[in-house]
C-alpha atoms as a PDB file:
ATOM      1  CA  UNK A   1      30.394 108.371  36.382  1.00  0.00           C
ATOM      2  CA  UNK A   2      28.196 111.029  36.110  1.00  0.00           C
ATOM      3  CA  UNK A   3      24.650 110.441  34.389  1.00  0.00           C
ATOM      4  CA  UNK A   4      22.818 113.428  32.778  1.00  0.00           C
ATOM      5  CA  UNK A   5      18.962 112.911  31.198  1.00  0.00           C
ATOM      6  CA  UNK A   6      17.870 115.855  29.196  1.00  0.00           C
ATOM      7  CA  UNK A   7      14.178 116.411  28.399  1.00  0.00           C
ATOM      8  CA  UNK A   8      11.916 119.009  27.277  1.00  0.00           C
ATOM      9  CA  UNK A   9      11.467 121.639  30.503  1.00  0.00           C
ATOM     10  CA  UNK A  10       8.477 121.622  31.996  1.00  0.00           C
ATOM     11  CA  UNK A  11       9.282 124.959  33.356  1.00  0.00           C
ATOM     12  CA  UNK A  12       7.765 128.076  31.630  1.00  0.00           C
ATOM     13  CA  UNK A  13      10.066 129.861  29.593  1.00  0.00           C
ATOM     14  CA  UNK A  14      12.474 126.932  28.981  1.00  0.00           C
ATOM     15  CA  UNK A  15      12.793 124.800  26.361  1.00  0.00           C
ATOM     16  CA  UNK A  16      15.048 122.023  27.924  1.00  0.00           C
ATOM     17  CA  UNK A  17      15.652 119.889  31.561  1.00  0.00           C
ATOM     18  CA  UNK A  18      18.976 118.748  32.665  1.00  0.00           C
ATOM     19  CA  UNK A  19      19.331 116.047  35.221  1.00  0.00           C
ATOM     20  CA  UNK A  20      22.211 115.199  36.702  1.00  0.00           C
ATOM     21  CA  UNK A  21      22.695 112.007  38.765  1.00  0.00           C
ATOM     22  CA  UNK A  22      25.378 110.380  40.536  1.00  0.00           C
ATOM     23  CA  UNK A  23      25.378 106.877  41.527  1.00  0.00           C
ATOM     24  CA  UNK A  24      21.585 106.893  40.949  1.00  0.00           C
ATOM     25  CA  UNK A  25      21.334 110.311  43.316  1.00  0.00           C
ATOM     26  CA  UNK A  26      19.646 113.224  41.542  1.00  0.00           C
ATOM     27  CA  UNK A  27      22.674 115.768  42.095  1.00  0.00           C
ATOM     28  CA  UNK A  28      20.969 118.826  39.966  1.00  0.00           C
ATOM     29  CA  UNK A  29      18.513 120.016  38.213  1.00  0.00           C
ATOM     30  CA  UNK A  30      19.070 123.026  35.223  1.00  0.00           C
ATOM     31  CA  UNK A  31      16.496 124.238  32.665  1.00  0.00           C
ATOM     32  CA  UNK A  32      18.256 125.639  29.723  1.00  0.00           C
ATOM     33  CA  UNK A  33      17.524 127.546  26.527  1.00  0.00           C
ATOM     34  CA  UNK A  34      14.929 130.119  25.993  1.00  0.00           C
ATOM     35  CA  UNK A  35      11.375 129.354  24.995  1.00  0.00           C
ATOM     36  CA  UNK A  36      10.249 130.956  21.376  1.00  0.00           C
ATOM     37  CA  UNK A  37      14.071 131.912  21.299  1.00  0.00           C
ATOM     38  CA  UNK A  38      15.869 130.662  17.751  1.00  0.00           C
ATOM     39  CA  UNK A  39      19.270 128.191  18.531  1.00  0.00           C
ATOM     40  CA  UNK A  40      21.377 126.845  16.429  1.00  0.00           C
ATOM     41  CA  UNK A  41      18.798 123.337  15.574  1.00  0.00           C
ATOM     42  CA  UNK A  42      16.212 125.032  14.509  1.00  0.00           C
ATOM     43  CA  UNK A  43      17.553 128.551  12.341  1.00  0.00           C
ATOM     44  CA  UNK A  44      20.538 126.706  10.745  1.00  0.00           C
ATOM     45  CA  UNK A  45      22.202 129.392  10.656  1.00  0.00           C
ATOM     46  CA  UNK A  46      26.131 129.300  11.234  1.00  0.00           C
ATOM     47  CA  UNK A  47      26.983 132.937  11.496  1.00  0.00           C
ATOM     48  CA  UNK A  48      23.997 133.201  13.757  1.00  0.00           C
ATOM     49  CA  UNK A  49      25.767 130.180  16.035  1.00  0.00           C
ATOM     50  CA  UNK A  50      29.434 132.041  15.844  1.00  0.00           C
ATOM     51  CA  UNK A  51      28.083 135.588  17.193  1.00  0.00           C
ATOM     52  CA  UNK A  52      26.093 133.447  19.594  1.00  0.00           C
ATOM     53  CA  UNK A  53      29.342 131.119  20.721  1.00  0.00           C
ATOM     54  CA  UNK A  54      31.333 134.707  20.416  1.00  0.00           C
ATOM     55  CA  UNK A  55      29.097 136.331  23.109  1.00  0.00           C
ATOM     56  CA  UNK A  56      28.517 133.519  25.147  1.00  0.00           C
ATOM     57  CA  UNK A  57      31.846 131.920  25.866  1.00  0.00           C
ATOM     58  CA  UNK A  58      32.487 133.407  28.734  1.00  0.00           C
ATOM     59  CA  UNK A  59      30.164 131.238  30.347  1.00  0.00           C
ATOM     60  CA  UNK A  60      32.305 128.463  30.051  1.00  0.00           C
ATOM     61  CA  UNK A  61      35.084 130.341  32.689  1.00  0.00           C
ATOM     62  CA  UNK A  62      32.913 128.831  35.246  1.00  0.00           C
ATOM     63  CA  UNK A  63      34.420 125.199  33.669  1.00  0.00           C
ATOM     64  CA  UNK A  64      30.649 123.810  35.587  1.00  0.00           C
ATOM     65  CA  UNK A  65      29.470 121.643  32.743  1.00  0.00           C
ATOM     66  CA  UNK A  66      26.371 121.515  34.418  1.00  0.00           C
ATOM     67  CA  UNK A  67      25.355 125.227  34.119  1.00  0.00           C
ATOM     68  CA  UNK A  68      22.804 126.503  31.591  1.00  0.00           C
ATOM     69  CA  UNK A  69      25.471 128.379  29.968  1.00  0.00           C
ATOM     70  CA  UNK A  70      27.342 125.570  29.108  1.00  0.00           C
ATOM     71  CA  UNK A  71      24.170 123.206  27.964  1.00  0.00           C
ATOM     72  CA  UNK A  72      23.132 126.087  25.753  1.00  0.00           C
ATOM     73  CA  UNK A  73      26.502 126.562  24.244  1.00  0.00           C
ATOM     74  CA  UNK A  74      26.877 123.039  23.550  1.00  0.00           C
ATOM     75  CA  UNK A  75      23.559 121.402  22.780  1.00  0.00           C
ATOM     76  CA  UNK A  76      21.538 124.820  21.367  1.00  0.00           C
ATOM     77  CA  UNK A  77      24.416 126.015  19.673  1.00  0.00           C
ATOM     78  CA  UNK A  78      26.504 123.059  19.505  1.00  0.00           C
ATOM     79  CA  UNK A  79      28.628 121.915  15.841  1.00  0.00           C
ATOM     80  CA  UNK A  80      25.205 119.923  14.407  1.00  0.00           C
ATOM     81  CA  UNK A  81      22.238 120.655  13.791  1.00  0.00           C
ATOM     82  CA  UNK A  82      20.788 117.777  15.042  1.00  0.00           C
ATOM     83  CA  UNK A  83      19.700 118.009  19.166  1.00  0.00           C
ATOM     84  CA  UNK A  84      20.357 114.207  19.895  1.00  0.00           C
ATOM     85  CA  UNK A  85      24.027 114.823  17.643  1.00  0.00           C
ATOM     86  CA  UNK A  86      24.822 117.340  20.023  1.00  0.00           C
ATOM     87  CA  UNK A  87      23.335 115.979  23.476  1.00  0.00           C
ATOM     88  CA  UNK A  88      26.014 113.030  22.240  1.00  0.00           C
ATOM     89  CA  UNK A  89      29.139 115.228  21.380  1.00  0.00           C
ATOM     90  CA  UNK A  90      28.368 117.240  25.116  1.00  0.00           C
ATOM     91  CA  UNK A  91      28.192 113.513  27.176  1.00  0.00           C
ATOM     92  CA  UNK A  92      31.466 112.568  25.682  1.00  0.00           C
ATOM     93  CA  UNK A  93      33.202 115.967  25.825  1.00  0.00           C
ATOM     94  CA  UNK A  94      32.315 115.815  30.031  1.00  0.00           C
ATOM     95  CA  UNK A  95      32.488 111.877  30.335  1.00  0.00           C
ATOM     96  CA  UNK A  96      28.867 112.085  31.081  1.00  0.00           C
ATOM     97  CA  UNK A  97      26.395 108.795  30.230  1.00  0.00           C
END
């Protein structure tokens, strides 16, 4: 099983690290959502998240769960407003822990 660890980026610009690891092997790295940018957990704003989800879901054609575009869609802009809610919902969507 996959293992992911998300963290604030360190990475100017970003707002959030992805690591993925496989049998205790760091597999990849991806810095996701922009810096100063509003998401979903912090404006609270739903029709803000559907135009968001609207434009952005063709990112997920790529079916690469560990892409930016798919970390943003589900964890920035995910159904709660709460980041650890959502970091939960995407691990058990992909079968991550």
């Amino acid at each position: 099983m996959v293992k992911v660890v998300i963290t604030k980026s360190t990475v100017k610009g970003k707002k959030y690290t992805a690591i993925f690891y496989d049998k205790d092997k760091k597999i990849k790295t991806t810095h996701f959502g922009q810096y100063g940018a509003d998401d979903y957990t912090l404006s609270r704003d739903k029709e803000q998240r559907t135009r968001y989800r609207n434009r952005h879901e063709k990112d997920l054609k790529t079916r690469d769960y560990k892409r930016a575009g798919f970390l943003s869609y589900y964890i920035l802009w995910g159904e709660s407003t709460s980041i650890k809610q959502n970091i939960k919902s995407y691990k058990s969507r992909f079968n991550l822990s």
